[in-house]
Protein backbone atom coordinates (compact mmCIF):
# COMPACT_ATOMS: atom_id res chain seq x y z
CA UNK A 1 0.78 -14.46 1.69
CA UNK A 2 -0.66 -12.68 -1.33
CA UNK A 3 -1.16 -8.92 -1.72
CA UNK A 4 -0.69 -8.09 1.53
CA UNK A 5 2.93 -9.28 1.63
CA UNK A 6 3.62 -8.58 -2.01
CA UNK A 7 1.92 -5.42 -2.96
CA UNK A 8 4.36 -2.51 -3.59
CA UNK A 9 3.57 1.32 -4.31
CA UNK A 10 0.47 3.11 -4.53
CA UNK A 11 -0.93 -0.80 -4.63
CA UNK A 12 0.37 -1.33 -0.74
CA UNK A 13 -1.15 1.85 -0.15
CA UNK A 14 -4.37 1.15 -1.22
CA UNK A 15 -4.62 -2.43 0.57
CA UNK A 16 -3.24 -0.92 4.13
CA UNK A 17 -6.16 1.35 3.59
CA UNK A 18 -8.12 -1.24 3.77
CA UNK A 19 -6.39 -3.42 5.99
CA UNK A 20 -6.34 -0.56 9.41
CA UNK A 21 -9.70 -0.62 9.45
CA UNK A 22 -10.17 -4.28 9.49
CA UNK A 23 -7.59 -4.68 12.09
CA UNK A 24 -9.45 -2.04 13.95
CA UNK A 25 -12.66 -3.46 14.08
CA UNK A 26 -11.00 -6.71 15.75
CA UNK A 27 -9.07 -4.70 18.06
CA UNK A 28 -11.67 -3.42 19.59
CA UNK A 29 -12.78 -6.98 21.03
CA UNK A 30 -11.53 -6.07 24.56
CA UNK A 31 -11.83 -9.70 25.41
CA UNK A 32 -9.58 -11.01 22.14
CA UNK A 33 -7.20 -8.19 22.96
CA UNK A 34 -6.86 -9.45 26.92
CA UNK A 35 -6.70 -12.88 26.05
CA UNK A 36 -3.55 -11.50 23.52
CA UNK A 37 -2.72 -9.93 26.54
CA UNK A 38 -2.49 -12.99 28.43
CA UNK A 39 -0.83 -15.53 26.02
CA UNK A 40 -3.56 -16.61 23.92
CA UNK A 41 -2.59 -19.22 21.85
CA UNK A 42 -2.77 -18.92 17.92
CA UNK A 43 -5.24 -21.82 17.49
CA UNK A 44 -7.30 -20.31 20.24
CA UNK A 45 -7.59 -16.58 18.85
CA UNK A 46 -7.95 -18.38 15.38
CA UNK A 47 -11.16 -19.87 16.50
CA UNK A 48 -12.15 -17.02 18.43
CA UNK A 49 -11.86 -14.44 15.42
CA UNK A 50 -13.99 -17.00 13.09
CA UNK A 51 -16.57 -17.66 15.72
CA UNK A 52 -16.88 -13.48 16.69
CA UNK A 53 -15.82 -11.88 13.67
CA UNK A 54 -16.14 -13.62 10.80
CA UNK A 55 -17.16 -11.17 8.56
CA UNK A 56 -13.55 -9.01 9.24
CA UNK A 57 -11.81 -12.54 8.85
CA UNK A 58 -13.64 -13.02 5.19
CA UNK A 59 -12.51 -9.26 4.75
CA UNK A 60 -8.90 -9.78 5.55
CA UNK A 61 -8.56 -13.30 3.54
CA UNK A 62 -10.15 -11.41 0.72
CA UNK A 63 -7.88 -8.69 1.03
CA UNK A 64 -4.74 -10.59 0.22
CA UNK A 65 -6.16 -12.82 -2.46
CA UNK A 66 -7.20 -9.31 -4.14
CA UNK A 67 -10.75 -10.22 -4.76
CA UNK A 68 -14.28 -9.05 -3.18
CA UNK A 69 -15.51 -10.82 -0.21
CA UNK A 70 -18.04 -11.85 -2.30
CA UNK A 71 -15.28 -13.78 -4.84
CA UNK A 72 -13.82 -14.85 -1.51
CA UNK A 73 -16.89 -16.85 0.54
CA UNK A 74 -17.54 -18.55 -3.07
CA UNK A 75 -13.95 -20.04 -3.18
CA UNK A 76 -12.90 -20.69 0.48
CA UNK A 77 -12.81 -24.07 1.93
CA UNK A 78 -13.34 -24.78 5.43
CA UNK A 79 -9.78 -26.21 5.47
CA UNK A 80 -8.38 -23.73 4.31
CA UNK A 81 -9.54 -20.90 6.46
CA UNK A 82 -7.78 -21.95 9.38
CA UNK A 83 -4.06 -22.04 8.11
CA UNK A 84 -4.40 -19.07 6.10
CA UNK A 85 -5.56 -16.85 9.43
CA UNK A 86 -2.65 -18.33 11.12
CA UNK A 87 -0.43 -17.38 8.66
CA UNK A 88 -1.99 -13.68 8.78
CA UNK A 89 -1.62 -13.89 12.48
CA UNK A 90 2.12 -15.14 12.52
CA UNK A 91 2.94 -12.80 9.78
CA UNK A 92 5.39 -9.58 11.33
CA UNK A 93 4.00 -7.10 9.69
CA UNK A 94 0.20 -8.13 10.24
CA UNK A 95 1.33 -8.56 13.84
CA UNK A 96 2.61 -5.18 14.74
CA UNK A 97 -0.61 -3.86 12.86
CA UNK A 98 -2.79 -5.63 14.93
CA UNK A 99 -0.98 -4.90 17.90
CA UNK A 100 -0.42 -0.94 17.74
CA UNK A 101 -4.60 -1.49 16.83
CA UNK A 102 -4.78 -3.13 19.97
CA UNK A 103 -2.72 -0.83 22.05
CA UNK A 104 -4.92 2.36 21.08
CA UNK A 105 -7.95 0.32 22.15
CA UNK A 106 -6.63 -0.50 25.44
CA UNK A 107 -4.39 -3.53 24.81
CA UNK A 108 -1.03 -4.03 25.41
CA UNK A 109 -0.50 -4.82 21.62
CA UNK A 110 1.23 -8.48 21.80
CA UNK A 111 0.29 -11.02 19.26
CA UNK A 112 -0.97 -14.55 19.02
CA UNK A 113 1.96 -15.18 17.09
């Protein structure tokens, strides 16, 4: 991971301001947040969150390269998009974000990890 994982001080303060919101938008998908609920695999709710939400997914990738979602459509790779979401999604941290997101918005806040 890149600046999500690695940012420190008032830089990891500034990207988890950005990165609640993002999580929030996706957790209020009531049906991504049931089929968390009920053991969604992480390939599925990777192809879910590009097909429903890709504009939060270019958002969050963008968001730990450092870079404007703008910088970040011009350099991503459809190969790439995939294992990079995964590791966002398997990642602890991102996880309980997501999933304390999830719970406020009326989902039990378990992961696709």
């Amino acid at each position: 991971m890149g600046v999500l994982r690695d940012a420190r001080g008032e830089k990891a303060l500034a990207a988890a301001a950005e990165l609640i919101p993002i999580l929030g938008e996706l957790a209020e998908d009531k049906a991504l947040a049931e089929g968390f609920k009920k053991g969604m695999k992480a390939g599925e709710a990777v192809s879910r969150l590009l097909a429903e939400h890709a504009s939060a997914v270019l958002r969050l990738l963008a968001l730990d390269d450092g870079i404007s979602p703008e910088e970040e459509g011009e350099k991503l790779s459809p190969l790439d998009v995939p294992g990079r979401l995964l590791a966002l999604l398997r990642d602890p941290g991102c996880a309980a974000l997501f999933g304390s997101a999830a719970a406020e918005n009326g989902g039990n806040g378990s992961s696709a990890a």
